[in-house]
N, C-alpha and C. Protein backbone atom coordinates (compact mmCIF):
# COMPACT_ATOMS: atom_id res chain seq x y z
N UNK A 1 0.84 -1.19 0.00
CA UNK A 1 0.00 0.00 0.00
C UNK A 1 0.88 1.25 0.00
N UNK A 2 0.61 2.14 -1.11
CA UNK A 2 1.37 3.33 -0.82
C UNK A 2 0.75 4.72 0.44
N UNK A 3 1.80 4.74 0.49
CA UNK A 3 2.00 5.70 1.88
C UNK A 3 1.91 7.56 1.40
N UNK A 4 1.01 8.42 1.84
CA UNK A 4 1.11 9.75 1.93
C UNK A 4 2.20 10.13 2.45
N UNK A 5 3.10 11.35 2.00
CA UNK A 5 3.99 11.77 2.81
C UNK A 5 4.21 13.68 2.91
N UNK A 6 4.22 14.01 4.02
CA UNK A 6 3.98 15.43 4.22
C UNK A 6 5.43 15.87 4.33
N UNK A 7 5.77 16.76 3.65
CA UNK A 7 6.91 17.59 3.63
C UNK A 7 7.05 18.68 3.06
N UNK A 8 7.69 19.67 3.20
CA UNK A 8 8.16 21.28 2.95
C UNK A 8 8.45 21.33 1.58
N UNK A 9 7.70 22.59 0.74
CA UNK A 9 7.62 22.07 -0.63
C UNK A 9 9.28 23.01 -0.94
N UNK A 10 9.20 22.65 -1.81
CA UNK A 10 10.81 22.64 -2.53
C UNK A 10 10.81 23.72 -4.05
N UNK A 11 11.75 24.18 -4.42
CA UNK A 11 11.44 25.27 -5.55
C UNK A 11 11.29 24.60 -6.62
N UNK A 12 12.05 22.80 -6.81
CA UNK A 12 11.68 21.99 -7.60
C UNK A 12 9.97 21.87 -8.01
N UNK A 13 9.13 21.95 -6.50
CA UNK A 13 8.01 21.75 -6.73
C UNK A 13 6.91 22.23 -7.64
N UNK A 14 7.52 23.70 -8.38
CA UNK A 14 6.90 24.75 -8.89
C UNK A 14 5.93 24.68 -9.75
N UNK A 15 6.23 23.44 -10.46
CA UNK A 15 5.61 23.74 -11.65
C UNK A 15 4.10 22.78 -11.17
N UNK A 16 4.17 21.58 -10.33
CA UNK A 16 3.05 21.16 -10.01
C UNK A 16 1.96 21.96 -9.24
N UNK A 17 2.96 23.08 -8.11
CA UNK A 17 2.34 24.02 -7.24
C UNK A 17 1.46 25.23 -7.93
N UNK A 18 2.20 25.23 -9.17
CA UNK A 18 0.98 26.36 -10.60
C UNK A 18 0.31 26.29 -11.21
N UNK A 19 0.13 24.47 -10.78
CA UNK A 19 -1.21 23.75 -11.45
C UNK A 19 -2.20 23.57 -10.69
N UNK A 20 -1.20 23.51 -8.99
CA UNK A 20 -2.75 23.54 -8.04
C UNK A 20 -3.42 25.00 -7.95
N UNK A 21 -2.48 26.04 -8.25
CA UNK A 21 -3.20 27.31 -8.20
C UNK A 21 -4.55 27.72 -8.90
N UNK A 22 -3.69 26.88 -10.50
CA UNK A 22 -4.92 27.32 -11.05
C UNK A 22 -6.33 26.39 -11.10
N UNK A 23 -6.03 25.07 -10.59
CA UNK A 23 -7.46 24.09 -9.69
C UNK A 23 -8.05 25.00 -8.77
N UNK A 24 -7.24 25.89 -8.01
CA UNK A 24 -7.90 26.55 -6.68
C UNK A 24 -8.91 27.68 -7.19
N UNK A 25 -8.25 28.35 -8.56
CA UNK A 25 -8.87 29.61 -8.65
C UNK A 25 -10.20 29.51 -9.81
N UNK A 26 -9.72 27.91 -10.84
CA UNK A 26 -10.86 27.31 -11.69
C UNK A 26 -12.12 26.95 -9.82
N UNK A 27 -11.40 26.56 -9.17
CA UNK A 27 -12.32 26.64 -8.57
C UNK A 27 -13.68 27.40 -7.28
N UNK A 28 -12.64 28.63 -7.24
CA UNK A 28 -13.28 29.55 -6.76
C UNK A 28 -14.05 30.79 -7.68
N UNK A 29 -13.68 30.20 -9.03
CA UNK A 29 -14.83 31.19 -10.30
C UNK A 29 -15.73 31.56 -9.63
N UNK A 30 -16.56 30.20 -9.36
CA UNK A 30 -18.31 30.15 -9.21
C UNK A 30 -18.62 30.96 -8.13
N UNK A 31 -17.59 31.09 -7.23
CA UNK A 31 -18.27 31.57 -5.91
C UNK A 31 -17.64 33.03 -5.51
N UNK A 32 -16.83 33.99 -6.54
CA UNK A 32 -16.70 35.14 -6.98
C UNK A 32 -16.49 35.93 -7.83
N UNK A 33 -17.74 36.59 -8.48
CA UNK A 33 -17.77 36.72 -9.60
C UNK A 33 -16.38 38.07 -9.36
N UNK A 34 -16.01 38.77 -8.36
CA UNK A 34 -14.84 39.90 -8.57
C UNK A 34 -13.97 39.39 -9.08
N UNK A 35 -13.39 38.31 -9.00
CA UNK A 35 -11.89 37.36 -9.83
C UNK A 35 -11.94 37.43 -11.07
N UNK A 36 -10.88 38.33 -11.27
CA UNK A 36 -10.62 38.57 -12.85
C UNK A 36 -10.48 37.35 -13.66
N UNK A 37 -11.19 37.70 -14.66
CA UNK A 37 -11.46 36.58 -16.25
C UNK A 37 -9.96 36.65 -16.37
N UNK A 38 -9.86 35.20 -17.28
CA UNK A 38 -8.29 35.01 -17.79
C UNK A 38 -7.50 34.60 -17.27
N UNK A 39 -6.19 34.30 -17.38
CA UNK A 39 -5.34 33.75 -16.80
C UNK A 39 -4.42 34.65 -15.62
N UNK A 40 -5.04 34.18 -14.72
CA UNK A 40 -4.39 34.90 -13.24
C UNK A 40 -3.00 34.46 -12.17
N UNK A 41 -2.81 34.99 -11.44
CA UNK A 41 -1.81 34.10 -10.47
C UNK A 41 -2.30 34.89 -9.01
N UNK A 42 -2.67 33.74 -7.78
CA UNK A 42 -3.20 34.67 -6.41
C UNK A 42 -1.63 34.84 -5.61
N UNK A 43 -0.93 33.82 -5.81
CA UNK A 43 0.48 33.57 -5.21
C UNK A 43 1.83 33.63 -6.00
N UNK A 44 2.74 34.19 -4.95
CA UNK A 44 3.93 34.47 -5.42
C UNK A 44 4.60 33.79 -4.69
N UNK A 45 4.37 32.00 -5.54
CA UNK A 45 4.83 30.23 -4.59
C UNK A 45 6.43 30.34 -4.08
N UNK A 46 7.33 31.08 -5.26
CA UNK A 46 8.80 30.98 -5.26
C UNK A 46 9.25 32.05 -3.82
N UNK A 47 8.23 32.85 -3.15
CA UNK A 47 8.53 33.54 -2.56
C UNK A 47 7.90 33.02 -1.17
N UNK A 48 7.11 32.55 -1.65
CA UNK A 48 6.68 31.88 -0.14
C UNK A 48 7.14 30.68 0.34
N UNK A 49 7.74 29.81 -0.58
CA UNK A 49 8.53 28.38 -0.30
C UNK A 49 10.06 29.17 0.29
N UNK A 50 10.50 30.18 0.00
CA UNK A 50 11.94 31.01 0.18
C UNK A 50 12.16 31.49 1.22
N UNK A 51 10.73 32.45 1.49
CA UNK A 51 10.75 32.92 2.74
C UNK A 51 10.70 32.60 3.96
N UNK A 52 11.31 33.57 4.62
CA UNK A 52 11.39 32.92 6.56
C UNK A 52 10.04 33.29 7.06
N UNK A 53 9.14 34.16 6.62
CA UNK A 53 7.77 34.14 6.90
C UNK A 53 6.60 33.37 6.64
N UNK A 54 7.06 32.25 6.13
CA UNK A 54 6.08 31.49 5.86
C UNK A 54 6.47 30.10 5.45
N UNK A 55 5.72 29.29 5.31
CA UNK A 55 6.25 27.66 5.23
C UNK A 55 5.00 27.06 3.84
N UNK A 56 5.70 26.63 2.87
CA UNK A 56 4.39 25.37 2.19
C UNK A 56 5.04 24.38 2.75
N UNK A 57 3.78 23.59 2.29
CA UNK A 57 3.50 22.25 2.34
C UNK A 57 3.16 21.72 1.57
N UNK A 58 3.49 19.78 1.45
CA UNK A 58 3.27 19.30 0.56
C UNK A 58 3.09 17.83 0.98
N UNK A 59 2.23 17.22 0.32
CA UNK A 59 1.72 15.81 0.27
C UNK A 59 1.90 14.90 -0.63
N UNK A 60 2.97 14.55 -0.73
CA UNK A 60 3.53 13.63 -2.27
C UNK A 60 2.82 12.08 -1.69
N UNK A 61 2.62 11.77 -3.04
CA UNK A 61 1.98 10.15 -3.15
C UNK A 61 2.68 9.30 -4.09
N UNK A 62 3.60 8.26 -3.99
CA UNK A 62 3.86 7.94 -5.31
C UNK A 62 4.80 8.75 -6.07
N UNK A 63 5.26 9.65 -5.80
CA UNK A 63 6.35 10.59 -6.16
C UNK A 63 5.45 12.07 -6.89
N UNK A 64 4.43 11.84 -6.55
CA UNK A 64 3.79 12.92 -7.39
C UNK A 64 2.93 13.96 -5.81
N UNK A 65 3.35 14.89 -5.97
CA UNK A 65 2.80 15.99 -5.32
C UNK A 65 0.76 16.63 -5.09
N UNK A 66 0.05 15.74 -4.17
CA UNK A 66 -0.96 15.61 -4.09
C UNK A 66 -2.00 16.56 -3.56
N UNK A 67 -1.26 17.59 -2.31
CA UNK A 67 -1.68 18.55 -1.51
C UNK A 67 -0.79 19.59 -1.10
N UNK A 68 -1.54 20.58 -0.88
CA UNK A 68 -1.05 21.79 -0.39
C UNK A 68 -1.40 22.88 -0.16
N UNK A 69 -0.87 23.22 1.07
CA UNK A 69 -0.92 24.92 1.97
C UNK A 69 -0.27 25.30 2.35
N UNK A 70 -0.12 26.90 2.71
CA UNK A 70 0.95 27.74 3.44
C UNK A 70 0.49 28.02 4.43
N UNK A 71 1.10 28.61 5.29
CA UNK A 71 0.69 29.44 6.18
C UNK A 71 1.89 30.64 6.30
N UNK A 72 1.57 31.97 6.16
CA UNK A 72 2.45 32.94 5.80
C UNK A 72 2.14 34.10 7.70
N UNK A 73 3.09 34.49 8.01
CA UNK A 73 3.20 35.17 9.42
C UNK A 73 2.39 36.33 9.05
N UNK A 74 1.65 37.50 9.36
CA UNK A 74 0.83 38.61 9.39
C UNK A 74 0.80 39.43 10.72
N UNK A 75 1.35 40.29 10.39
CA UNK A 75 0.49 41.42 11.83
C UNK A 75 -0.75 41.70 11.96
N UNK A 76 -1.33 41.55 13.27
CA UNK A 76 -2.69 41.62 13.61
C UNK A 76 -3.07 43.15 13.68
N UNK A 77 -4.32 43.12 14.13
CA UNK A 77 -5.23 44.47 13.92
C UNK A 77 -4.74 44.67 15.08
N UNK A 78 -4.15 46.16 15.36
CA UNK A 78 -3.37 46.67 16.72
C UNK A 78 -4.60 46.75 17.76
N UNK A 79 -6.01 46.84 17.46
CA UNK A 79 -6.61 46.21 18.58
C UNK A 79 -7.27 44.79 18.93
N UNK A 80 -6.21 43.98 18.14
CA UNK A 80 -6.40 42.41 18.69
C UNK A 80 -5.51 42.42 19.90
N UNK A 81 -5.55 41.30 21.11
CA UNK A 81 -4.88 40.79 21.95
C UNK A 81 -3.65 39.89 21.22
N UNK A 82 -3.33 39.95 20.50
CA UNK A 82 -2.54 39.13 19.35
C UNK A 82 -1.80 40.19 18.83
N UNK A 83 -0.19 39.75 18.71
CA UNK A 83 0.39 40.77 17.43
C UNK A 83 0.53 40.23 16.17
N UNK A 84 0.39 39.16 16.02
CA UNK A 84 0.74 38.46 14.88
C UNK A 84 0.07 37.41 14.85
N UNK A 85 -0.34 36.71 13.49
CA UNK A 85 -1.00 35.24 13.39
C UNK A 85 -0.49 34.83 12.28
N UNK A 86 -1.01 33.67 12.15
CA UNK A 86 -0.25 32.61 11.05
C UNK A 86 -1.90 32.59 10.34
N UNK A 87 -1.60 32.75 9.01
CA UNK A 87 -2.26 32.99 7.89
C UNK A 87 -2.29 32.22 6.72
N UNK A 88 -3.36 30.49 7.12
CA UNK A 88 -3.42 29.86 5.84
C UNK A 88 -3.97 30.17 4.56
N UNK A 89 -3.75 29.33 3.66
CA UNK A 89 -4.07 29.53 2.35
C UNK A 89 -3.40 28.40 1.24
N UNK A 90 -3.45 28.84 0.46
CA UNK A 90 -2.96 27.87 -0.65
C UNK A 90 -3.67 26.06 -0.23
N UNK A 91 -4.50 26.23 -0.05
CA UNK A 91 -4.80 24.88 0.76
C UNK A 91 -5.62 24.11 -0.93
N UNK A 92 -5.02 22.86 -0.94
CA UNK A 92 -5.36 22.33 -2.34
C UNK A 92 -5.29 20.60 -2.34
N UNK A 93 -6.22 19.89 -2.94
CA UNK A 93 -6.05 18.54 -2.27
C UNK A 93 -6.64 17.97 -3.71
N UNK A 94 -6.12 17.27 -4.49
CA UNK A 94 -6.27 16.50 -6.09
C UNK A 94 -7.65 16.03 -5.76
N UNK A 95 -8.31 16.32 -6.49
CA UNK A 95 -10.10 15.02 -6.81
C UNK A 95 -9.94 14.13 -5.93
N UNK A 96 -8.72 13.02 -6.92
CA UNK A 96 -8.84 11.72 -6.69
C UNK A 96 -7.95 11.62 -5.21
N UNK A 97 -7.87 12.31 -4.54
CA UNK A 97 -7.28 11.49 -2.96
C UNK A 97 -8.10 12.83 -1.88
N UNK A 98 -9.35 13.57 -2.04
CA UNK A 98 -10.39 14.13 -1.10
C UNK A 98 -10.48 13.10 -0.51
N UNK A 99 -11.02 13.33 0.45
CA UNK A 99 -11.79 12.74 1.64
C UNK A 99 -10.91 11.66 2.49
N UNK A 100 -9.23 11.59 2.91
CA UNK A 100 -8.27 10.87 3.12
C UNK A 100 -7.73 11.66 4.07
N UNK A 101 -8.23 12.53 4.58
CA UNK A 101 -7.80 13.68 5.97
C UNK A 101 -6.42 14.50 5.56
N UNK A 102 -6.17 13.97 3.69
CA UNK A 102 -4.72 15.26 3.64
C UNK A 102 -4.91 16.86 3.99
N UNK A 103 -6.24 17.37 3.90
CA UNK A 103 -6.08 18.99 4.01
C UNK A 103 -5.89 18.80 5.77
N UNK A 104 -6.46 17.80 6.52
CA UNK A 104 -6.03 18.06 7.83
C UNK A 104 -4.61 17.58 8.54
N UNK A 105 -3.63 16.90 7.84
CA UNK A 105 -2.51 16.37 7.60
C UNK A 105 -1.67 17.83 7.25
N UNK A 106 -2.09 18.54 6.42
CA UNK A 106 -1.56 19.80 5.74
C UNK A 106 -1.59 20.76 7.55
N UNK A 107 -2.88 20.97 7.42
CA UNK A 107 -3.35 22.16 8.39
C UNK A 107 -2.40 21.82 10.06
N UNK A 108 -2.60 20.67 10.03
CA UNK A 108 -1.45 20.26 11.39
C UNK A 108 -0.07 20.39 11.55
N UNK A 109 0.46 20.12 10.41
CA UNK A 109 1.99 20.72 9.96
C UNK A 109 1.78 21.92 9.76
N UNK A 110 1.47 22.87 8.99
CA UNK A 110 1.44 24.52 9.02
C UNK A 110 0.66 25.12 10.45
N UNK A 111 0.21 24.13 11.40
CA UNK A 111 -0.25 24.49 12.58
C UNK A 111 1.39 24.69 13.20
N UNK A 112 1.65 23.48 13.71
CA UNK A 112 2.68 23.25 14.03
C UNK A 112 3.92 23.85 13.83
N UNK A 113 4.23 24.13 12.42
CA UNK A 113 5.38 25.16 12.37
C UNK A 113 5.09 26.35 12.72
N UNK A 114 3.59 27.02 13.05
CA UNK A 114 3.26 28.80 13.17
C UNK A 114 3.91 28.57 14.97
N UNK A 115 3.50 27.53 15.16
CA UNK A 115 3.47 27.30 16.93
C UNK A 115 5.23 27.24 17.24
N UNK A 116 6.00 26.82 16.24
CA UNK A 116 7.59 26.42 16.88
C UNK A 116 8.01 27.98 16.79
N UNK A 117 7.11 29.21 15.85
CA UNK A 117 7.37 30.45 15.69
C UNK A 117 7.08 31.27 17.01
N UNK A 118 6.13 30.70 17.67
CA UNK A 118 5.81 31.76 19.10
C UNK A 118 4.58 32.25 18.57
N UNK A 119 3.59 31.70 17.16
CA UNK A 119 2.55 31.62 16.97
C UNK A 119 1.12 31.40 17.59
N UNK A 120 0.48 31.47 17.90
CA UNK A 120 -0.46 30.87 18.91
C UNK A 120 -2.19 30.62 17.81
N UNK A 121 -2.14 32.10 17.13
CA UNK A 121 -3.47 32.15 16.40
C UNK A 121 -3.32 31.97 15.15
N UNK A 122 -4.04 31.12 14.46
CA UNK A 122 -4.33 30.47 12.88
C UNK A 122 -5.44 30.81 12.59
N UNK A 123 -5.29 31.43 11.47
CA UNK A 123 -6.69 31.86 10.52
C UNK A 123 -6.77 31.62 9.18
N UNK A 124 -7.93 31.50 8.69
CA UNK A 124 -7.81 31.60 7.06
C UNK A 124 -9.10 32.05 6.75
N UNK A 125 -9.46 31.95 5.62
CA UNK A 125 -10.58 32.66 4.66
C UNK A 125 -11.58 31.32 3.96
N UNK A 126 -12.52 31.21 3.48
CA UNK A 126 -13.32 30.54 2.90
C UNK A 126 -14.46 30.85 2.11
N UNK A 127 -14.34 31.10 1.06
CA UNK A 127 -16.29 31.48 0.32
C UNK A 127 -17.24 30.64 1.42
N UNK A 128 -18.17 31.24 2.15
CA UNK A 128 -19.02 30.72 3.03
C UNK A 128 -20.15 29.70 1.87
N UNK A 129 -20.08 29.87 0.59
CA UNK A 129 -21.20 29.09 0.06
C UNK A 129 -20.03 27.58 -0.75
N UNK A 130 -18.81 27.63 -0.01
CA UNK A 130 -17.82 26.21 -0.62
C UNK A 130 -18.17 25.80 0.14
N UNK A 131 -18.91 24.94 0.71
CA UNK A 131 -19.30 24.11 1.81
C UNK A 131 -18.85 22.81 1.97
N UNK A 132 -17.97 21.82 1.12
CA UNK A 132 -17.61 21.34 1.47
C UNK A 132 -15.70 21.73 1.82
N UNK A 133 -15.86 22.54 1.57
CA UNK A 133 -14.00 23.48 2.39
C UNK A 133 -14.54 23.73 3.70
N UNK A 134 -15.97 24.38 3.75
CA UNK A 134 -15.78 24.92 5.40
C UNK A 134 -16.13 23.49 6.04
N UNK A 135 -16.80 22.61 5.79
CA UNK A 135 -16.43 21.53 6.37
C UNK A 135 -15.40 20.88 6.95
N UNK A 136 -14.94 20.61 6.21
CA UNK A 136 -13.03 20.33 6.40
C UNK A 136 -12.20 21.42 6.77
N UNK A 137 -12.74 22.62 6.65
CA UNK A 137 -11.71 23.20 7.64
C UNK A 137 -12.44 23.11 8.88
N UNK A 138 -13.57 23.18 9.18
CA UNK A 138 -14.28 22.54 10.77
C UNK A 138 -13.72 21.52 10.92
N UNK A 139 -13.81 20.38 10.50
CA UNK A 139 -13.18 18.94 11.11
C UNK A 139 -11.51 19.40 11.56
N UNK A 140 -11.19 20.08 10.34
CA UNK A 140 -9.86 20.57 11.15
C UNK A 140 -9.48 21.41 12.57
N UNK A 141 -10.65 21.66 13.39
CA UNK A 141 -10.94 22.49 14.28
C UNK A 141 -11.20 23.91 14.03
N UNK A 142 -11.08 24.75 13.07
CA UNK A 142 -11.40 25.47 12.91
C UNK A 142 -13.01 25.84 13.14
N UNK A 143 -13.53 27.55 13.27
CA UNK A 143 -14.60 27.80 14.05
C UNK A 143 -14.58 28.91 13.20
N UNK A 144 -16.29 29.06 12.46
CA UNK A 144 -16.59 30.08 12.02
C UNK A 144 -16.51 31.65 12.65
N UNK A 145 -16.16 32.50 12.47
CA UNK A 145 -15.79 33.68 13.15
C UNK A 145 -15.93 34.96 12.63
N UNK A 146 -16.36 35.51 11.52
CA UNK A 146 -16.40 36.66 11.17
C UNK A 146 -16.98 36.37 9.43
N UNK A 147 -17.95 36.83 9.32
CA UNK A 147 -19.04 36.93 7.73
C UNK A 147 -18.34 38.19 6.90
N UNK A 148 -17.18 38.31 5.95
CA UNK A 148 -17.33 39.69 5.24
C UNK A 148 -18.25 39.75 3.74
N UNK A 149 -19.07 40.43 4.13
CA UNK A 149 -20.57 40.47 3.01
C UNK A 149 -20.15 42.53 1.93
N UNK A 150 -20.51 41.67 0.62
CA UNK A 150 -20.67 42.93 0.05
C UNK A 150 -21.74 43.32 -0.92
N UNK A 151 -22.01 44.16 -1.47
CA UNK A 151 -23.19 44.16 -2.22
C UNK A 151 -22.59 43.94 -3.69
N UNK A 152 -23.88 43.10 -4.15
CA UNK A 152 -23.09 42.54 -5.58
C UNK A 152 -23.63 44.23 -6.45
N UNK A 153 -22.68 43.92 -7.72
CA UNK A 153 -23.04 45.23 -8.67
C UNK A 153 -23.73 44.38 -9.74
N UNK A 154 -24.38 45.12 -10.81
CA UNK A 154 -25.35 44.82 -12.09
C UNK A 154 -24.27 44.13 -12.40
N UNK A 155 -23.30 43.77 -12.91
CA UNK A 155 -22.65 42.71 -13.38
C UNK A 155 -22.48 41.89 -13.06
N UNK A 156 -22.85 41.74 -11.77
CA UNK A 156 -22.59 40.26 -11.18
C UNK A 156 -23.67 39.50 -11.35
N UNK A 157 -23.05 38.07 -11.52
CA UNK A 157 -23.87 36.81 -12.00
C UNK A 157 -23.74 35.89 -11.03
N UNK A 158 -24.77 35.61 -9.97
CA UNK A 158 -25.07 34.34 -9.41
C UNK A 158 -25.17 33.44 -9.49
């Protein structure tokens, strides 16, 4: 039986990591129409695999690269009790190996490294109508916490 394996993605990783981007952002079309048409990029991967502020991750199967998230360091709102939090994202998991607990395999390692930082608080973002992401990021312990709502314009398509 082959074995999942979680490790720190590598600059080698690049070119698979620009294919999960654009799975992430083919797949957040539906649920904002503001995301510019065409060929986009949300991440700057070579800078976040480089940097001391932040850590990817990665889930190779078989030699092939299956999952992945960051978590990048942020200063908090100067009236949080917090100065800083660890800030996931890039969170990405192939069709064919969902439902195998890798996004919570991911989220525990980028837990874990915000925490060896003197980290304490983890956050991330979610379209409230991807429902099966906020799922899995609940099973991951995560806790709904703040709704940001805007008014759609005549161009927008539901």
């Amino acid at each position: 039986m082959s074995e999942y394996s979680l490790r720190t993605a590598k600059v080698s990783d690049l070119d698979s990591l620009f294919s999960f981007e654009q799975e992430i952002i083919k797949a957040e079309r539906p649920f904002d129409p503001t995301i510019q048409k065409g060929e986009i990029s949300y991440y700057d991967l070579k800078e976040l695999i480089l940097g001391d502020e932040s850590e990817v991750m990665v889930i190779e199967w078989e030699g092939t690269l299956v999952a992945s998230g960051y978590v990048r360091l942020r200063l908090a709102r100067h009236y949080l009790d917090h100065k800083d939090y660890g800030y996931l994202g890039f969170m990405y998991t192939h069709p064919d190996h969902r439902g195998k607990g890798l996004n919570a395999q991911i989220v525990e390692g980028l837990k874990e490294w915000s925490y060896q930082k003197g980290i304490k608080e983890v956050r991330l973002t979610v379209y409230s109508d991807n429902l099966p992401a906020v799922k899995a990021y609940e099973k991951a312990g995560f806790k709904k916490h703040i709704i940001e709502m805007r008014l759609p314009r005549e161009e927008d398509s539901f």
